[in-house]
PDB file of N, CA and C in Angstrom:
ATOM      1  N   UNK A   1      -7.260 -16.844  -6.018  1.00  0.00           N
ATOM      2  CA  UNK A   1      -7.675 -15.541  -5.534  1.00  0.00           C
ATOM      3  C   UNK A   1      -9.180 -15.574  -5.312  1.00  0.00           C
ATOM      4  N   UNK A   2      -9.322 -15.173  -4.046  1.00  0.00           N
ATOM      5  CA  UNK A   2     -10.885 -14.935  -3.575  1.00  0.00           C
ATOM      6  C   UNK A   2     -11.838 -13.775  -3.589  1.00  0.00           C
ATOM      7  N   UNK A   3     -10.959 -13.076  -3.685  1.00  0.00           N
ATOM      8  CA  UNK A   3     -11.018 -11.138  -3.704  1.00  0.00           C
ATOM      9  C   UNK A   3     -12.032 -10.747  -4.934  1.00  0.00           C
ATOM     10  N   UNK A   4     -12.325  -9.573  -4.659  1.00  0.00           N
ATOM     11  CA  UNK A   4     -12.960  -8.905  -5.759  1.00  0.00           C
ATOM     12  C   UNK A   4     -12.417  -8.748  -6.473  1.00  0.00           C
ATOM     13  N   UNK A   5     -12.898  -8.548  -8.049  1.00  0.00           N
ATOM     14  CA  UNK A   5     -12.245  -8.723  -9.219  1.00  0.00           C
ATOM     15  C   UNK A   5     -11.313  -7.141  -9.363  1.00  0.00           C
ATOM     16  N   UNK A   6     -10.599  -6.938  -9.588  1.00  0.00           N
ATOM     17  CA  UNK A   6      -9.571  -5.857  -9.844  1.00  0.00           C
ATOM     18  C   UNK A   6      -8.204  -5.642 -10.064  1.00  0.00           C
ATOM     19  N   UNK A   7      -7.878  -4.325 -10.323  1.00  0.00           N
ATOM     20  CA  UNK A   7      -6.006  -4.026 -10.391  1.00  0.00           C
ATOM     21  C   UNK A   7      -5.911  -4.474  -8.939  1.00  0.00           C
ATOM     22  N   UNK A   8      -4.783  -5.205  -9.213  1.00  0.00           N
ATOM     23  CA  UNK A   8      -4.055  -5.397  -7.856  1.00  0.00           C
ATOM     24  C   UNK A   8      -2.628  -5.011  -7.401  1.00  0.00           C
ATOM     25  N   UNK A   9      -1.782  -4.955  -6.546  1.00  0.00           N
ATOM     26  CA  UNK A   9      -0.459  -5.065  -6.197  1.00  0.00           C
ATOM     27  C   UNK A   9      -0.112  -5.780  -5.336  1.00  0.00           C
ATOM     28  N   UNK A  10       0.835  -6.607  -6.007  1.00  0.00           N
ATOM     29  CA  UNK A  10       1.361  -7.751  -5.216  1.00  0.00           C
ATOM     30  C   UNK A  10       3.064  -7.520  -4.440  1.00  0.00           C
ATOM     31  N   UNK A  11       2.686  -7.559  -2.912  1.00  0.00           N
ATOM     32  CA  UNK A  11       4.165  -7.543  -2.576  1.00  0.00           C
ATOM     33  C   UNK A  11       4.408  -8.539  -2.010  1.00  0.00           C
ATOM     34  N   UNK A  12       6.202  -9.151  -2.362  1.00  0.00           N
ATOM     35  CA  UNK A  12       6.474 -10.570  -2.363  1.00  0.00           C
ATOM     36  C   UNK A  12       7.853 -10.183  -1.527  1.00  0.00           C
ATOM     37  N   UNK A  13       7.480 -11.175  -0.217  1.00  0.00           N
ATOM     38  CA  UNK A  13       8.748 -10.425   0.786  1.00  0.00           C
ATOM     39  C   UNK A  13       9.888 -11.907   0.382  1.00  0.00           C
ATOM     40  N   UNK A  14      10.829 -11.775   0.297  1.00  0.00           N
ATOM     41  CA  UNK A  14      11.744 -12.813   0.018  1.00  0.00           C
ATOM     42  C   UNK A  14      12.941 -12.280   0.592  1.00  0.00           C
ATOM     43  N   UNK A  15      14.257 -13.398   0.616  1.00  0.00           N
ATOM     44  CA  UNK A  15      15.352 -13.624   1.167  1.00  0.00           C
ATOM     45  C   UNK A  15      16.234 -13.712   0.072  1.00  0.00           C
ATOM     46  N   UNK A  16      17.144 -12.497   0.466  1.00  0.00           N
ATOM     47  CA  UNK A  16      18.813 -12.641  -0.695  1.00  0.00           C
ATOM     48  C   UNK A  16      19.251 -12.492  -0.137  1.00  0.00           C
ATOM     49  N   UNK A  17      20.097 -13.822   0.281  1.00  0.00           N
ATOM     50  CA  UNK A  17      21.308 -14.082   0.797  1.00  0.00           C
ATOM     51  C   UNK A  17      22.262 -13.592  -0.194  1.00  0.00           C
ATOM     52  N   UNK A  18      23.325 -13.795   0.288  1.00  0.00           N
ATOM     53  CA  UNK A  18      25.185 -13.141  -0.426  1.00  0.00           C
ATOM     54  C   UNK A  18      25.938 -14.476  -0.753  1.00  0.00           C
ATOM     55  N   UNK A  19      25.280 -15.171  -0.779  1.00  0.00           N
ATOM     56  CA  UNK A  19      26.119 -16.552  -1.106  1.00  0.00           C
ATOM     57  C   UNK A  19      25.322 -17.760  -2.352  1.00  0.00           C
ATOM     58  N   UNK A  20      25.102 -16.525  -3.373  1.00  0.00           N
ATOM     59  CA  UNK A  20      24.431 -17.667  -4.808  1.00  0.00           C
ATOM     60  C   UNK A  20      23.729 -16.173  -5.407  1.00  0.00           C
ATOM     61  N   UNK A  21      23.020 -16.715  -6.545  1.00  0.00           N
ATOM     62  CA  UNK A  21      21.603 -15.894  -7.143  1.00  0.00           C
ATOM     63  C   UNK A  21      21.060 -16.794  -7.536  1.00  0.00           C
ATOM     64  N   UNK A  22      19.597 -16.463  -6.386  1.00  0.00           N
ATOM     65  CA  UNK A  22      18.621 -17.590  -6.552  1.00  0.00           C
ATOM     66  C   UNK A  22      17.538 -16.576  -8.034  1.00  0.00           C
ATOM     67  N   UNK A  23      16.964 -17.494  -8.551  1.00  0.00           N
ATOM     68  CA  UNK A  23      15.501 -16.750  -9.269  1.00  0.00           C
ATOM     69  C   UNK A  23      14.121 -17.204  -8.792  1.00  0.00           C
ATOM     70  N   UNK A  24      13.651 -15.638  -9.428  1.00  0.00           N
ATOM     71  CA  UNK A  24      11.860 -16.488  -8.836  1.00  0.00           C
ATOM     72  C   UNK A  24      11.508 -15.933 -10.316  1.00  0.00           C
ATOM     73  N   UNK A  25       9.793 -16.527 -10.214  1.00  0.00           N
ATOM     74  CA  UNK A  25       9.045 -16.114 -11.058  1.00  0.00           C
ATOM     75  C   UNK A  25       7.818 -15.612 -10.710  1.00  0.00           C
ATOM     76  N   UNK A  26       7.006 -15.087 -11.379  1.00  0.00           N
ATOM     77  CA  UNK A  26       5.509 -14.585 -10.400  1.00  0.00           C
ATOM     78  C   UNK A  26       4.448 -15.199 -11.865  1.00  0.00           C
ATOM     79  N   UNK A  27       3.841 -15.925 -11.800  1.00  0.00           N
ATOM     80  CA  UNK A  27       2.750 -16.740 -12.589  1.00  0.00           C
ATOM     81  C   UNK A  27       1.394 -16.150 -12.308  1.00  0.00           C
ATOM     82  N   UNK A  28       0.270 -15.858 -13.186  1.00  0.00           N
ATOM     83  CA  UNK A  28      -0.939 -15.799 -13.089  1.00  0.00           C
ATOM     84  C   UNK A  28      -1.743 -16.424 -13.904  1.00  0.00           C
ATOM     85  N   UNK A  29      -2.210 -17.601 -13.275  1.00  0.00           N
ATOM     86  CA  UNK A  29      -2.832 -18.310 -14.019  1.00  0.00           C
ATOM     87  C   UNK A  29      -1.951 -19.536 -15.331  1.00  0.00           C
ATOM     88  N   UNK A  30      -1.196 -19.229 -15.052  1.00  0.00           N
ATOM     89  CA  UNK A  30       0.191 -20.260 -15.831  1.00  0.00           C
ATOM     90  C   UNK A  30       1.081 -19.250 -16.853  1.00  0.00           C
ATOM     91  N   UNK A  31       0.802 -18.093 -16.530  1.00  0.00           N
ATOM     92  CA  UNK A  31       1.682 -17.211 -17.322  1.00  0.00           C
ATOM     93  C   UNK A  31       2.646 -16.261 -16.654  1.00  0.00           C
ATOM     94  N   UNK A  32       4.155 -16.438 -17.000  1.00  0.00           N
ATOM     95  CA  UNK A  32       4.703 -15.733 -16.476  1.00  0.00           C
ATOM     96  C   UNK A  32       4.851 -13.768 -16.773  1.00  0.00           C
ATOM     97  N   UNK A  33       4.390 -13.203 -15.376  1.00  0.00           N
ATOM     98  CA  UNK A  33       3.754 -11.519 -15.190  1.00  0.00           C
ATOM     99  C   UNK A  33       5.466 -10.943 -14.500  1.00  0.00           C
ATOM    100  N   UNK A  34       6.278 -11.608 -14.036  1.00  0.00           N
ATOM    101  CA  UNK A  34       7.577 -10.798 -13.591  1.00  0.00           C
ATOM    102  C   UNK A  34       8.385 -11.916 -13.299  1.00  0.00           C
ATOM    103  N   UNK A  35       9.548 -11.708 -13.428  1.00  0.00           N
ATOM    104  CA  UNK A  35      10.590 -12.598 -12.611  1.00  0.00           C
ATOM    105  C   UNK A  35      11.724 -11.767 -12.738  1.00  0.00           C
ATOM    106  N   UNK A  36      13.013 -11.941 -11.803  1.00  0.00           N
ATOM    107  CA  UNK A  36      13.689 -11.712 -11.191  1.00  0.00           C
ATOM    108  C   UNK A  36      15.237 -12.273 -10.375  1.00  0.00           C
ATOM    109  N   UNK A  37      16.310 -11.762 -10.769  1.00  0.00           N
ATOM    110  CA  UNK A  37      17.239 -12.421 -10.262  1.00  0.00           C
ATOM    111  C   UNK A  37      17.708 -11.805  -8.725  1.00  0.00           C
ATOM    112  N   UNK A  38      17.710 -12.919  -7.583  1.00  0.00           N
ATOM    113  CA  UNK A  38      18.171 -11.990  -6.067  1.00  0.00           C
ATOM    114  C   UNK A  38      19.408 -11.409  -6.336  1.00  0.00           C
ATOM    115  N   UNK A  39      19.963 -10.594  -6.552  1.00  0.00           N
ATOM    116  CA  UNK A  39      21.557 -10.127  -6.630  1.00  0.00           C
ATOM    117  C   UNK A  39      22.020  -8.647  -6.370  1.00  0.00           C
ATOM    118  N   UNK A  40      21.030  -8.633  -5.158  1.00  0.00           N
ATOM    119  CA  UNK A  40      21.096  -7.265  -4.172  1.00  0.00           C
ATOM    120  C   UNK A  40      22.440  -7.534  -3.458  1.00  0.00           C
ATOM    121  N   UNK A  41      23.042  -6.782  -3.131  1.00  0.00           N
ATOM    122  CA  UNK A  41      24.391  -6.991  -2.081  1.00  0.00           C
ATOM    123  C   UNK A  41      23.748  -6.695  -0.628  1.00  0.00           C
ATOM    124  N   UNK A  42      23.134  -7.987  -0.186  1.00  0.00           N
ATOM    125  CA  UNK A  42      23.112  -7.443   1.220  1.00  0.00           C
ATOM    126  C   UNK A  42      24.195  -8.559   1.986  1.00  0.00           C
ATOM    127  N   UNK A  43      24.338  -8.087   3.378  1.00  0.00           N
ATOM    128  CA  UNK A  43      25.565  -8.676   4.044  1.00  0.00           C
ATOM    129  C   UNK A  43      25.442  -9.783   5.199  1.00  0.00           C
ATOM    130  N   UNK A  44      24.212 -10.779   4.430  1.00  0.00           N
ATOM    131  CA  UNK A  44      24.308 -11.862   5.344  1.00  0.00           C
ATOM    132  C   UNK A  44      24.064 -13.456   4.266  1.00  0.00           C
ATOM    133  N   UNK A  45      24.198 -14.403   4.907  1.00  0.00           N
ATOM    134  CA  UNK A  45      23.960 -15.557   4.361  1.00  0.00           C
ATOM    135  C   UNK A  45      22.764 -16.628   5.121  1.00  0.00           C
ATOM    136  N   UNK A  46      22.615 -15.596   5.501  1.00  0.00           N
ATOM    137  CA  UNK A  46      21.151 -16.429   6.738  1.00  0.00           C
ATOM    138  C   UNK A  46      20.194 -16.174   5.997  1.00  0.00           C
ATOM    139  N   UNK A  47      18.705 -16.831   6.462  1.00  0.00           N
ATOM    140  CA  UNK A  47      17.667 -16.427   6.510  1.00  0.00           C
ATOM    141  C   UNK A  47      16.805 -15.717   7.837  1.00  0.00           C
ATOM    142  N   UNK A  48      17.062 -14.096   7.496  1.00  0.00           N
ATOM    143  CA  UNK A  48      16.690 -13.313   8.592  1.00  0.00           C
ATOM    144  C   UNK A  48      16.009 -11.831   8.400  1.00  0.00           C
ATOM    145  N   UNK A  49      16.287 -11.107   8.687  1.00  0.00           N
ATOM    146  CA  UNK A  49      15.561  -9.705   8.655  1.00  0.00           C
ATOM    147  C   UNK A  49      16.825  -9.169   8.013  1.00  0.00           C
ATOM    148  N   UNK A  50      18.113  -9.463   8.323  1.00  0.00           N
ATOM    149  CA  UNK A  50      19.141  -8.575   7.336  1.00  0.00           C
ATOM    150  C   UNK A  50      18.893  -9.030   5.872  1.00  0.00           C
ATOM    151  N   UNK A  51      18.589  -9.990   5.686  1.00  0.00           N
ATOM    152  CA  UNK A  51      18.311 -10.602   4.115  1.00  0.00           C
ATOM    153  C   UNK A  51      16.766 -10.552   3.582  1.00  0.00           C
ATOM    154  N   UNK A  52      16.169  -9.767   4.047  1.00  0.00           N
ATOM    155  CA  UNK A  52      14.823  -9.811   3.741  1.00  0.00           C
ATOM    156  C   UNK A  52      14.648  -8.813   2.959  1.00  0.00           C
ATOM    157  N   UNK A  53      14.060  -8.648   1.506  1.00  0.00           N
ATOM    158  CA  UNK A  53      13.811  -8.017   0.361  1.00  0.00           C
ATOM    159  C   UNK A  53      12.751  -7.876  -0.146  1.00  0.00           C
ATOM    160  N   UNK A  54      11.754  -6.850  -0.625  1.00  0.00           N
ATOM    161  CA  UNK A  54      10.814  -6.727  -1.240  1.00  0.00           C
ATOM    162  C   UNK A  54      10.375  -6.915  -2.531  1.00  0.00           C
ATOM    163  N   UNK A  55       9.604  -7.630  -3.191  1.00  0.00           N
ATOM    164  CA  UNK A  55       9.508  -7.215  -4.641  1.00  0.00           C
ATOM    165  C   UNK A  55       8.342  -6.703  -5.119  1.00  0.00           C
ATOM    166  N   UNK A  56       8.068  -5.671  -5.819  1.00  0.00           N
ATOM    167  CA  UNK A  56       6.255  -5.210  -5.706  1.00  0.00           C
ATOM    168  C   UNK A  56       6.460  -5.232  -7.379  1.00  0.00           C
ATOM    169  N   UNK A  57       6.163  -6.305  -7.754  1.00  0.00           N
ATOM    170  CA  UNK A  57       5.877  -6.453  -9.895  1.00  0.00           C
ATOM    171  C   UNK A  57       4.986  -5.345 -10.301  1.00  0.00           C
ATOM    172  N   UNK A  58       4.625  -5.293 -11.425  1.00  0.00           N
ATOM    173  CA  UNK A  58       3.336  -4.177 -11.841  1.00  0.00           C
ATOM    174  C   UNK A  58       2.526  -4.995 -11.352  1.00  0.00           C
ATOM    175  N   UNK A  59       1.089  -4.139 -11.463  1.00  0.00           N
ATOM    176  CA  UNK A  59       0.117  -4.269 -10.720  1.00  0.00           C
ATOM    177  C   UNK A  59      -0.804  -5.334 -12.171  1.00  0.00           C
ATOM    178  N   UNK A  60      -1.636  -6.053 -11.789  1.00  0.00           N
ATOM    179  CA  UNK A  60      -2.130  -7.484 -12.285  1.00  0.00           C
ATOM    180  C   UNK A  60      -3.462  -6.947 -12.276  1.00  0.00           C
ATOM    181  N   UNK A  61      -4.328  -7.768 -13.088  1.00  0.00           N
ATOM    182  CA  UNK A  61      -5.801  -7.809 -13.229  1.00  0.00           C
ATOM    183  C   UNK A  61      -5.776  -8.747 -12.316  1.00  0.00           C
ATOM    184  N   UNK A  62      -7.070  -8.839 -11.780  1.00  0.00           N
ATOM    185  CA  UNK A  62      -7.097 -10.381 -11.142  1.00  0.00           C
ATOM    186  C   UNK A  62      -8.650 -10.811 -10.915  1.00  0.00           C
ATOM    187  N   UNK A  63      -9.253 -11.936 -10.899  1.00  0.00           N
ATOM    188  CA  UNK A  63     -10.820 -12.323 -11.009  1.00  0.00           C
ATOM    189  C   UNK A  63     -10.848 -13.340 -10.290  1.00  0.00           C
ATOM    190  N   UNK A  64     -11.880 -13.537  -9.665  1.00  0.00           N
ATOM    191  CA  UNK A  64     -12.339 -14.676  -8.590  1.00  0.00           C
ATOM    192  C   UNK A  64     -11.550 -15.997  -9.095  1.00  0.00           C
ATOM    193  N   UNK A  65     -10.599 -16.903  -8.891  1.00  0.00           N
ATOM    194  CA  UNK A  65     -10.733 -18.046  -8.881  1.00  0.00           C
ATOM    195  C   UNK A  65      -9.213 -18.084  -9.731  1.00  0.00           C
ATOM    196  N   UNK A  66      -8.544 -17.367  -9.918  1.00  0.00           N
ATOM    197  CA  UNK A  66      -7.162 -17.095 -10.352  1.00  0.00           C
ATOM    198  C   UNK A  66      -6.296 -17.876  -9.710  1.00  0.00           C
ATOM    199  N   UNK A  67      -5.213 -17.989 -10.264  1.00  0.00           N
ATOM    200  CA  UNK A  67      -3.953 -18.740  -9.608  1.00  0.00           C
ATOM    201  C   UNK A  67      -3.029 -17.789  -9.650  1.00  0.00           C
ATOM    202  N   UNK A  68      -2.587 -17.462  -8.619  1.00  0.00           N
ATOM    203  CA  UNK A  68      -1.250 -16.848  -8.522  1.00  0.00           C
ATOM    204  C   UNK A  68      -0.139 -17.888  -7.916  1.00  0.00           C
ATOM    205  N   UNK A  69       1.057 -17.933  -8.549  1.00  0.00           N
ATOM    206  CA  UNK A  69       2.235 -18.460  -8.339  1.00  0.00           C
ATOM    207  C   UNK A  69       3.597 -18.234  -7.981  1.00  0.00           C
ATOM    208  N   UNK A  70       4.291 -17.997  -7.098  1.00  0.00           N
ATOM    209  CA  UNK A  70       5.254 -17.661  -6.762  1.00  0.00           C
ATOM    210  C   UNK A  70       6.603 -18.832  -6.774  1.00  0.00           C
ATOM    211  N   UNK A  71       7.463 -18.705  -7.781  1.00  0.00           N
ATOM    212  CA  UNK A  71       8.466 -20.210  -7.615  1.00  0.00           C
ATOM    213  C   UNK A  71       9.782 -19.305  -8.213  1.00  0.00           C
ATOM    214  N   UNK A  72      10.591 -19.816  -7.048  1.00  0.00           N
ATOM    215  CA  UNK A  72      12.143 -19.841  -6.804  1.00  0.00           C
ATOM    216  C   UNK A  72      12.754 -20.995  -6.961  1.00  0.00           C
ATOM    217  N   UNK A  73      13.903 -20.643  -7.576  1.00  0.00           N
ATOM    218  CA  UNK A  73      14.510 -21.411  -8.155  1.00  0.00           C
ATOM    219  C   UNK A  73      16.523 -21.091  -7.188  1.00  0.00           C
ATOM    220  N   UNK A  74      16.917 -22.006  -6.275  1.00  0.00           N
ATOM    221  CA  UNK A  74      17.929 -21.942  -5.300  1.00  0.00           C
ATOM    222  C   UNK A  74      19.226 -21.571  -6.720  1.00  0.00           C
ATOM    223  N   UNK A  75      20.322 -21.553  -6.193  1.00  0.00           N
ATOM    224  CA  UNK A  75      21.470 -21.391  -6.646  1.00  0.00           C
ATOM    225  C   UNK A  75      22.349 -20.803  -5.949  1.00  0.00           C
ATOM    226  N   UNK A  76      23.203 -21.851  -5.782  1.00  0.00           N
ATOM    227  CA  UNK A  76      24.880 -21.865  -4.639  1.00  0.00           C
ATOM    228  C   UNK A  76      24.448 -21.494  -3.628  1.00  0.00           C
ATOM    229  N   UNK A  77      24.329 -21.591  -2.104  1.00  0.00           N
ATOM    230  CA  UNK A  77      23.770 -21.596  -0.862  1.00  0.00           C
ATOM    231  C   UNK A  77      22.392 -20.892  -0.762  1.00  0.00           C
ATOM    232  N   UNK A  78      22.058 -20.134  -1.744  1.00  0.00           N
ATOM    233  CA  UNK A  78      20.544 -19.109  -1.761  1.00  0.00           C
ATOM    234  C   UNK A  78      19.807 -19.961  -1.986  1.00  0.00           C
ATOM    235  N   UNK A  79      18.935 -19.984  -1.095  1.00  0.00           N
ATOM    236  CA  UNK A  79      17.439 -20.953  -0.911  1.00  0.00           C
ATOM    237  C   UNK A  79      16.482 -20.455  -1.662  1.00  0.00           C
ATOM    238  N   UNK A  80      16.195 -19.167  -2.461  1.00  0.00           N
ATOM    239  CA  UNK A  80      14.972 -18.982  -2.805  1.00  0.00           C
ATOM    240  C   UNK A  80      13.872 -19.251  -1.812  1.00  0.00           C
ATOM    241  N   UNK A  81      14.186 -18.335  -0.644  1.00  0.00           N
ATOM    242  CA  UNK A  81      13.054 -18.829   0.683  1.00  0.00           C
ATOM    243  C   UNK A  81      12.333 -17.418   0.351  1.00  0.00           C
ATOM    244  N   UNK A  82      10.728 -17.717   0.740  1.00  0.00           N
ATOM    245  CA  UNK A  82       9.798 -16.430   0.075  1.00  0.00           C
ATOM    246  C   UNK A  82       9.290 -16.623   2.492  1.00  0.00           C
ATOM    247  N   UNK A  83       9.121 -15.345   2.314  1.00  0.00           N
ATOM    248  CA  UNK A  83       8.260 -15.024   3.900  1.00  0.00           C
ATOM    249  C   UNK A  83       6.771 -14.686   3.436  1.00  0.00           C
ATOM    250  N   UNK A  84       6.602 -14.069   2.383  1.00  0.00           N
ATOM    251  CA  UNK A  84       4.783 -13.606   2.432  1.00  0.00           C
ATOM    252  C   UNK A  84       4.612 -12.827   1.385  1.00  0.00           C
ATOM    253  N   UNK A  85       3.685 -13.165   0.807  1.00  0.00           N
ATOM    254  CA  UNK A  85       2.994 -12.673  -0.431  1.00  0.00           C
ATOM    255  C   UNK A  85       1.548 -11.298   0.256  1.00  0.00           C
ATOM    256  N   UNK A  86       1.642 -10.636  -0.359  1.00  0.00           N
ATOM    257  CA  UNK A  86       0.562  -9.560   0.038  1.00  0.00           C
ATOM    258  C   UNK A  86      -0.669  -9.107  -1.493  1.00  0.00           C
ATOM    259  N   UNK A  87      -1.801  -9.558  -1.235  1.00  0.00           N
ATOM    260  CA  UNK A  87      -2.524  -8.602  -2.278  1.00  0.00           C
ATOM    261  C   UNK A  87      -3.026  -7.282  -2.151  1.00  0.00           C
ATOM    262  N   UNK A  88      -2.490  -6.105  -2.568  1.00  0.00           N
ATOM    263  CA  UNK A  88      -2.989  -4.645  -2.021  1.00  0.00           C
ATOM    264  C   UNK A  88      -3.968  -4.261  -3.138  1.00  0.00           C
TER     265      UNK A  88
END
């Protein structure tokens, strides 16, 4: 993180497919701040805009030079595919 030091909110656009439950985790600095199982019922098995999901964790401290981490973990056809991380 390059940003000014502050509360932040992080939104993490990701893909739940209907065919597995993938997991993620959200890391700051090597500590896990949220994680999450995909196991929304939406009605596709692609990676597309019908499978595209939001996740906004609580909001984080954050200081120049931080690591933020985002890692998915696949299970049964679900890729754990992430589209974009946002710092608000």
């Amino acid at each position: 993180y390059q940003g000014e030091p502050g509360w932040r909110e992080l939104r993490i656009r990701y893909f739940d497919q209907n065919n597995g439950t993938a997991s993620y985790r959200v890391l700051l600095n090597g500590e896990v701040v949220d994680s999450w199982t995909a196991t929304d019922r939406i009605p596709s098995q692609k990676i597309d805009s019908s499978s595209s999901s939001l996740r906004t964790p609580p909001r984080i401290a954050l200081r120049r030079g931080d690591e933020i981490r985002i890692e998915g973990v696949p299970n049964g056809g679900e890729s754990a595919a992430l589209d974009y991380i946002e710092i608000r």
